[in-house]
Protein backbone atom coordinates (compact mmCIF):
# COMPACT_ATOMS: atom_id res chain seq x y z
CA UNK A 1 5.14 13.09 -2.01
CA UNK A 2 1.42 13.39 -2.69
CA UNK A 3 0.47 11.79 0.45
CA UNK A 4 2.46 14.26 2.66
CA UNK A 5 1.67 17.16 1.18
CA UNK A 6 0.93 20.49 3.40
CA UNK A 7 -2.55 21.91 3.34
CA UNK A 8 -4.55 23.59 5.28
CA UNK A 9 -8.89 22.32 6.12
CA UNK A 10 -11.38 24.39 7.56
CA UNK A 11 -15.69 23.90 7.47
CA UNK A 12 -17.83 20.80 7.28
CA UNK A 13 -20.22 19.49 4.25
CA UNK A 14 -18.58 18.88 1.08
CA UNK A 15 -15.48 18.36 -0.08
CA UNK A 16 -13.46 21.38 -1.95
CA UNK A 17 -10.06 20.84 -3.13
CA UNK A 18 -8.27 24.34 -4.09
CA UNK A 19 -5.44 24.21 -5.71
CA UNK A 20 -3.28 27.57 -5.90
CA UNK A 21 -0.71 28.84 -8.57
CA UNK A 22 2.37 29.07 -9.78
CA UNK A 23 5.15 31.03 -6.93
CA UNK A 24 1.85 30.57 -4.52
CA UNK A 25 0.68 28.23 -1.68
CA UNK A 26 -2.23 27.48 -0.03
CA UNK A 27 -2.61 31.33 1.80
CA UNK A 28 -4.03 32.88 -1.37
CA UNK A 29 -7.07 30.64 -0.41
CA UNK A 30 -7.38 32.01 3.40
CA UNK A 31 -10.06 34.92 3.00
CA UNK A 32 -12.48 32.27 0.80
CA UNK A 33 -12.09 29.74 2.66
CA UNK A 34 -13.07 31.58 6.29
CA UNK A 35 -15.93 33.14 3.90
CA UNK A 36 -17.61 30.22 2.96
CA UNK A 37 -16.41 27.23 5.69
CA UNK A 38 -19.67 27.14 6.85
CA UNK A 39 -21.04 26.20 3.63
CA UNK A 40 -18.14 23.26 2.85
CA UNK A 41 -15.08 21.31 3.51
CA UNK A 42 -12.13 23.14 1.90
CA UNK A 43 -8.91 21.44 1.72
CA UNK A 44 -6.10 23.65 0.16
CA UNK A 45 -2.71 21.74 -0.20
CA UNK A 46 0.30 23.48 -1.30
CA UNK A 47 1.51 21.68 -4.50
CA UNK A 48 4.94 19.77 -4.48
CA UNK A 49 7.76 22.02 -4.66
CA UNK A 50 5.28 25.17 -3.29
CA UNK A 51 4.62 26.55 0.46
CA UNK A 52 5.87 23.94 3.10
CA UNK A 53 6.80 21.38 0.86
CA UNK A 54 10.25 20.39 0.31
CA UNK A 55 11.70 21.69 -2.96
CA UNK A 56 11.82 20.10 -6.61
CA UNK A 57 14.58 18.76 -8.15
CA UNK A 58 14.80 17.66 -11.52
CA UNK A 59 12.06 17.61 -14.02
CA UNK A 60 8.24 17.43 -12.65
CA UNK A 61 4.56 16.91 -15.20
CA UNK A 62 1.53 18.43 -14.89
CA UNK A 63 0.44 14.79 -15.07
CA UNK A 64 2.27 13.61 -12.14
CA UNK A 65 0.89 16.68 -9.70
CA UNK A 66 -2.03 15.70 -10.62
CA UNK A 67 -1.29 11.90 -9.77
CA UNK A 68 -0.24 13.50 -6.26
CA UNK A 69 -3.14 15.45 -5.80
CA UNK A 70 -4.90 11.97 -6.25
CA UNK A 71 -2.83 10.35 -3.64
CA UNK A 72 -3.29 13.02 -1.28
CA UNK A 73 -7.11 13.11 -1.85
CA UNK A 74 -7.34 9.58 -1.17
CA UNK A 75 -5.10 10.43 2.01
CA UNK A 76 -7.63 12.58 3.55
CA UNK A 77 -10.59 10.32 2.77
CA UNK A 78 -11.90 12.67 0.22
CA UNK A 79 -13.40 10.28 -2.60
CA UNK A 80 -14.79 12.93 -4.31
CA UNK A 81 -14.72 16.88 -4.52
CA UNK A 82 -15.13 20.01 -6.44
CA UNK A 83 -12.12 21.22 -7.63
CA UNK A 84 -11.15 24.85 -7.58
CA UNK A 85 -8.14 25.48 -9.57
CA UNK A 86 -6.15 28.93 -10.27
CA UNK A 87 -3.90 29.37 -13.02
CA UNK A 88 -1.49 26.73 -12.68
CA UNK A 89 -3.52 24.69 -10.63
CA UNK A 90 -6.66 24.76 -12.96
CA UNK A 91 -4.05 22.96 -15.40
CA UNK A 92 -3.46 20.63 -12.16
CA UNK A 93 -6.98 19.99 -12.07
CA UNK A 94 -7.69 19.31 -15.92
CA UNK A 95 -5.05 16.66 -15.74
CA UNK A 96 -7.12 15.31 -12.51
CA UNK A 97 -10.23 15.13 -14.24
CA UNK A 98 -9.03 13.60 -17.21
CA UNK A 99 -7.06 11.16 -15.36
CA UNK A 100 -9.21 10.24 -12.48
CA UNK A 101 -12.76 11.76 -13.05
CA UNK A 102 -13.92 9.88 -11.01
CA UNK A 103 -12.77 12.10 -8.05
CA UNK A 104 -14.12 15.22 -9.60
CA UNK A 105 -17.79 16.14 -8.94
CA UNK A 106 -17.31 19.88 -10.42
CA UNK A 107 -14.87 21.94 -11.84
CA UNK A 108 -13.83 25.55 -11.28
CA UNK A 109 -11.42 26.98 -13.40
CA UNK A 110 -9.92 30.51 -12.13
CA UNK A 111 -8.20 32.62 -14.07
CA UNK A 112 -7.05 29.41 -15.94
CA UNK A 113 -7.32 27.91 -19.73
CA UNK A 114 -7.89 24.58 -20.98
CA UNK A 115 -5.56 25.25 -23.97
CA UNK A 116 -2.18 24.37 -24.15
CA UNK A 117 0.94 27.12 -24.66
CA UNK A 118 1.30 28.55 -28.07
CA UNK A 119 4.83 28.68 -29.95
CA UNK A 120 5.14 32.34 -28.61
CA UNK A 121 4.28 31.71 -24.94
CA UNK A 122 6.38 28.37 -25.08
CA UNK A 123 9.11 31.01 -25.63
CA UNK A 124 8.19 33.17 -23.19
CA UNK A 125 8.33 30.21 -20.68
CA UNK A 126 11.94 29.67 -21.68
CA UNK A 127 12.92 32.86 -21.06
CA UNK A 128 11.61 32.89 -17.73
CA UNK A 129 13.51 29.80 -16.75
CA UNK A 130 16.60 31.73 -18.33
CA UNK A 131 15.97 34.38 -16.34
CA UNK A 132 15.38 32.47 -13.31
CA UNK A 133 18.39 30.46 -13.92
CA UNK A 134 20.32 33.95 -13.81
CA UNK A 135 18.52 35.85 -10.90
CA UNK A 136 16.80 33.29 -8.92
CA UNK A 137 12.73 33.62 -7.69
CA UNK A 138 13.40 36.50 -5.69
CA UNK A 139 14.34 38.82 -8.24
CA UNK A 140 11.93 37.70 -10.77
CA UNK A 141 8.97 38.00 -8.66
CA UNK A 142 9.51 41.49 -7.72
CA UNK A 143 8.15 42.08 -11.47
CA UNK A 144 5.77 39.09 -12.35
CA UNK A 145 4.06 39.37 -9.69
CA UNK A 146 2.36 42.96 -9.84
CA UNK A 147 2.17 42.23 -13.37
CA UNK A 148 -1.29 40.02 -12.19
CA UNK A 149 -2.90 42.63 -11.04
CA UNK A 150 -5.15 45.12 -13.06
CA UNK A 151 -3.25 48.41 -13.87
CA UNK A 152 -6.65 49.91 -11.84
CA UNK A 153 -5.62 47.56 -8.50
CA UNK A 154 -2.15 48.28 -8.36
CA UNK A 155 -2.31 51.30 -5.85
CA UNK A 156 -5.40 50.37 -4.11
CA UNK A 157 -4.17 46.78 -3.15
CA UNK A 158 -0.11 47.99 -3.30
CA UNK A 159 0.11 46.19 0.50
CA UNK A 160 -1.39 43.11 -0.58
CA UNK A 161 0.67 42.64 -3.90
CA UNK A 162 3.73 43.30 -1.10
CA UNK A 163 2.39 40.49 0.81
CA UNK A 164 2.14 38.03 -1.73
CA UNK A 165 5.25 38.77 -3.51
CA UNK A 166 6.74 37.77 -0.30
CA UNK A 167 4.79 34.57 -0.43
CA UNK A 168 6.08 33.91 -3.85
CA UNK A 169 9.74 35.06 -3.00
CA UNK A 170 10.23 31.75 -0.84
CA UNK A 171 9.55 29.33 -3.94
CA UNK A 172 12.67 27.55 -4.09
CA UNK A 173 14.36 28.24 -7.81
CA UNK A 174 14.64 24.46 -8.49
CA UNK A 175 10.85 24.56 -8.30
CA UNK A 176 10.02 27.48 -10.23
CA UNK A 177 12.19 26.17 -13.25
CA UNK A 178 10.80 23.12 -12.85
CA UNK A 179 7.24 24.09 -12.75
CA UNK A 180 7.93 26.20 -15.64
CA UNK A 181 9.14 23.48 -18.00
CA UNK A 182 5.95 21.61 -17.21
CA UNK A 183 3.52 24.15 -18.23
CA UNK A 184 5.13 24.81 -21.25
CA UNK A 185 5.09 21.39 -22.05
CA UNK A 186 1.52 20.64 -20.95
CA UNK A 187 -0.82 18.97 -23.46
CA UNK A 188 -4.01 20.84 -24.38
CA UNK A 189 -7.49 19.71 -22.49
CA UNK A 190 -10.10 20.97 -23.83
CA UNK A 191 -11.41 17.85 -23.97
CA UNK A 192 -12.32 17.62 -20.38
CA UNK A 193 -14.42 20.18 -21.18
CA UNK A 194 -16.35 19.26 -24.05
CA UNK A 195 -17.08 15.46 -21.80
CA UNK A 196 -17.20 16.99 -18.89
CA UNK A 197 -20.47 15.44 -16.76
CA UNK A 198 -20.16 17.78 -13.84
CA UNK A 199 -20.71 21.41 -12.85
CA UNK A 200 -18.18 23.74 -13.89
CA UNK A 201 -17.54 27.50 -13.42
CA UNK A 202 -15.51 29.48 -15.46
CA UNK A 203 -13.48 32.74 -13.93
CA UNK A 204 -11.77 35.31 -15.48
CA UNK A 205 -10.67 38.90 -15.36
CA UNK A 206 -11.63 41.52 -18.08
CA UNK A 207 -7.56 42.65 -17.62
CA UNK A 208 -5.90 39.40 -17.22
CA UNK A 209 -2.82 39.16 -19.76
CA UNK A 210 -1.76 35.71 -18.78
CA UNK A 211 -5.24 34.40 -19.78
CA UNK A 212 -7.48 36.41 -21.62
CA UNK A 213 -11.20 36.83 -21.21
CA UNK A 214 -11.88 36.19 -24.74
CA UNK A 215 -10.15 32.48 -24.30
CA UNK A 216 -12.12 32.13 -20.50
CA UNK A 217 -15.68 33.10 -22.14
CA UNK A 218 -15.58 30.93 -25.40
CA UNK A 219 -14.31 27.92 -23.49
CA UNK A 220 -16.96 28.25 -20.59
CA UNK A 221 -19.17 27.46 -23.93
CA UNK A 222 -17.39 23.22 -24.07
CA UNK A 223 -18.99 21.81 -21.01
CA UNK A 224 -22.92 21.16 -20.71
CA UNK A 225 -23.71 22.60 -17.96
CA UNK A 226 -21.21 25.75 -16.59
CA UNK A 227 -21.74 29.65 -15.55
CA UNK A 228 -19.39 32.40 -16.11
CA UNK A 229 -18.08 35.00 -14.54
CA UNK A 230 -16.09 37.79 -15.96
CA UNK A 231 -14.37 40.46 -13.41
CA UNK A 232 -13.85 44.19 -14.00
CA UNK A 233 -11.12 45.73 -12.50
CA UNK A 234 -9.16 42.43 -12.38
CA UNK A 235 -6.69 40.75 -13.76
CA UNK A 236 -5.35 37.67 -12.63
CA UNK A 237 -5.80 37.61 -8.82
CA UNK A 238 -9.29 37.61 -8.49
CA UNK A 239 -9.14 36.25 -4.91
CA UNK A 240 -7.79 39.35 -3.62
CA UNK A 241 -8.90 41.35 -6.55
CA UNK A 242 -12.54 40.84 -6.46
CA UNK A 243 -12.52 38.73 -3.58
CA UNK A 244 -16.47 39.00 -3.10
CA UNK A 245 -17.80 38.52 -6.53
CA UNK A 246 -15.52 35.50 -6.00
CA UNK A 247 -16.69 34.22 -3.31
CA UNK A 248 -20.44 34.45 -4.33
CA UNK A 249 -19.58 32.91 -7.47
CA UNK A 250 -17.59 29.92 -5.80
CA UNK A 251 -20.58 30.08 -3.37
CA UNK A 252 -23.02 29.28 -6.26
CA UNK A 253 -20.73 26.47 -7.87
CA UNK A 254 -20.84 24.57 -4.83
CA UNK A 255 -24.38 24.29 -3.78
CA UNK A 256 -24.98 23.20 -7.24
């Protein structure tokens, strides 16, 4: 599947693989990706099981989306790139690094952790796939996804969080329980952080629930070299959030 997988490329320089989130595809990336094309390739796939791939069925890894990733990299001739990863697909691209580090030149981890679930959000993740076992996507999107947003966003950006809970609404169920199994069961990678040889930026929102900014700021300490950059008003959407201080930020990381 990795070689086939959907995506979306637009600019010329260097390579830029984002990878998007759990019940998202590759259109959260579309307003960074027209900011900054002039300054790099971006490639944004949607992962296996997301956007216009087919569906998953059965039981998927972290490990193996990142072995697609790989495949799909090599695909598109791209040897080597920064990797942008949000929330699930920061865990995507801590499983590439650590697996094939050779193909990552930097490291951006967005509204993502390193760490692996605790006992108590290993339960939470199994009473999501109850629930979505019950109700299907559709239903349970209509409340996790405004939940990402900062209480302080929700009015201002209420047509946006419409738009992408639509987006998230057409994530097949198979997928979603699938995906959710796997990031419960991911390993930790911190790690990758500690040996990490490349660039990496850290980003985070002061109101995220699903990863806190106390977790994003002490592990943008593990690396050698890394910046930081922690979001008021946001929780975990920064793209649309906080979409400039993003896009500066990402700016930064990638001319490094």
């Amino acid at each position: 599947m990795g070689e086939r997988l959907a995506y979306v490329e637009k600019g010329k320089g260097k390579d830029v693989v984002l990878l998007h989130g759990f019940c998202e595809s590759k259109a959260i990336w579309q307003q960074l990706m027209s900011d900054l094309s002039p300054q790099a390739r971006f490639l944004a796939p949607d992962l296996p099981g997301f956007g216009e791939n087919p569906a998953i069925h059965g039981s998927i890894s972290i490990d193996e989306y990142a072995e697609w990733i790989a495949a799909w990299m090599d695909k598109q001739g791209v040897s080597q790139a920064k990797i942008i990863g949000h929330s699930l697909g920061g865990y995507v691209a801590l499983a590439l690094a650590e697996k094939f580090p050779e193909k990552v030149s930097g490291l951006c981890l967005f509204h993502s952790t390193a760490r692996a679930d605790t006992a108590e959000k290993q339960a939470i993740r199994d009473k999501t796939v109850d629930f979505l076992e019950a109700n299907g996507v559709s239903i349970f999107v209509k409340n996790f996804i405004p939940s990402l947003f900062a209480s302080s966003q929700q009015e201002h950006l209420h047509d946006t969080i419409g738009e992408v809970i639509r987006m998230a609404s057409q994530t097949p169920d198979t997928t979603a329980i699938a995906v959710t199994r796997a990031m419960r069961d991911r390993p930790e990678r911190l790690a990758v952080l500690e040996k990490a040889n490349f660039s990496c930026l850290f980003i985070g929102g002061y109101e995220d629930t699903a990863v806190p900014m106390q977790d994003v700021k002490a592990q943008s300490k593990l690396p050698a070299s890394a910046d930081l950059l922690l979001l008021k008003d946001c929780g975990h959407m920064g793209m649309y959030e906080q979409p400039h201080a993003c896009s500066k930020a990402i700016s930064n990381f990638i001319g490094q």
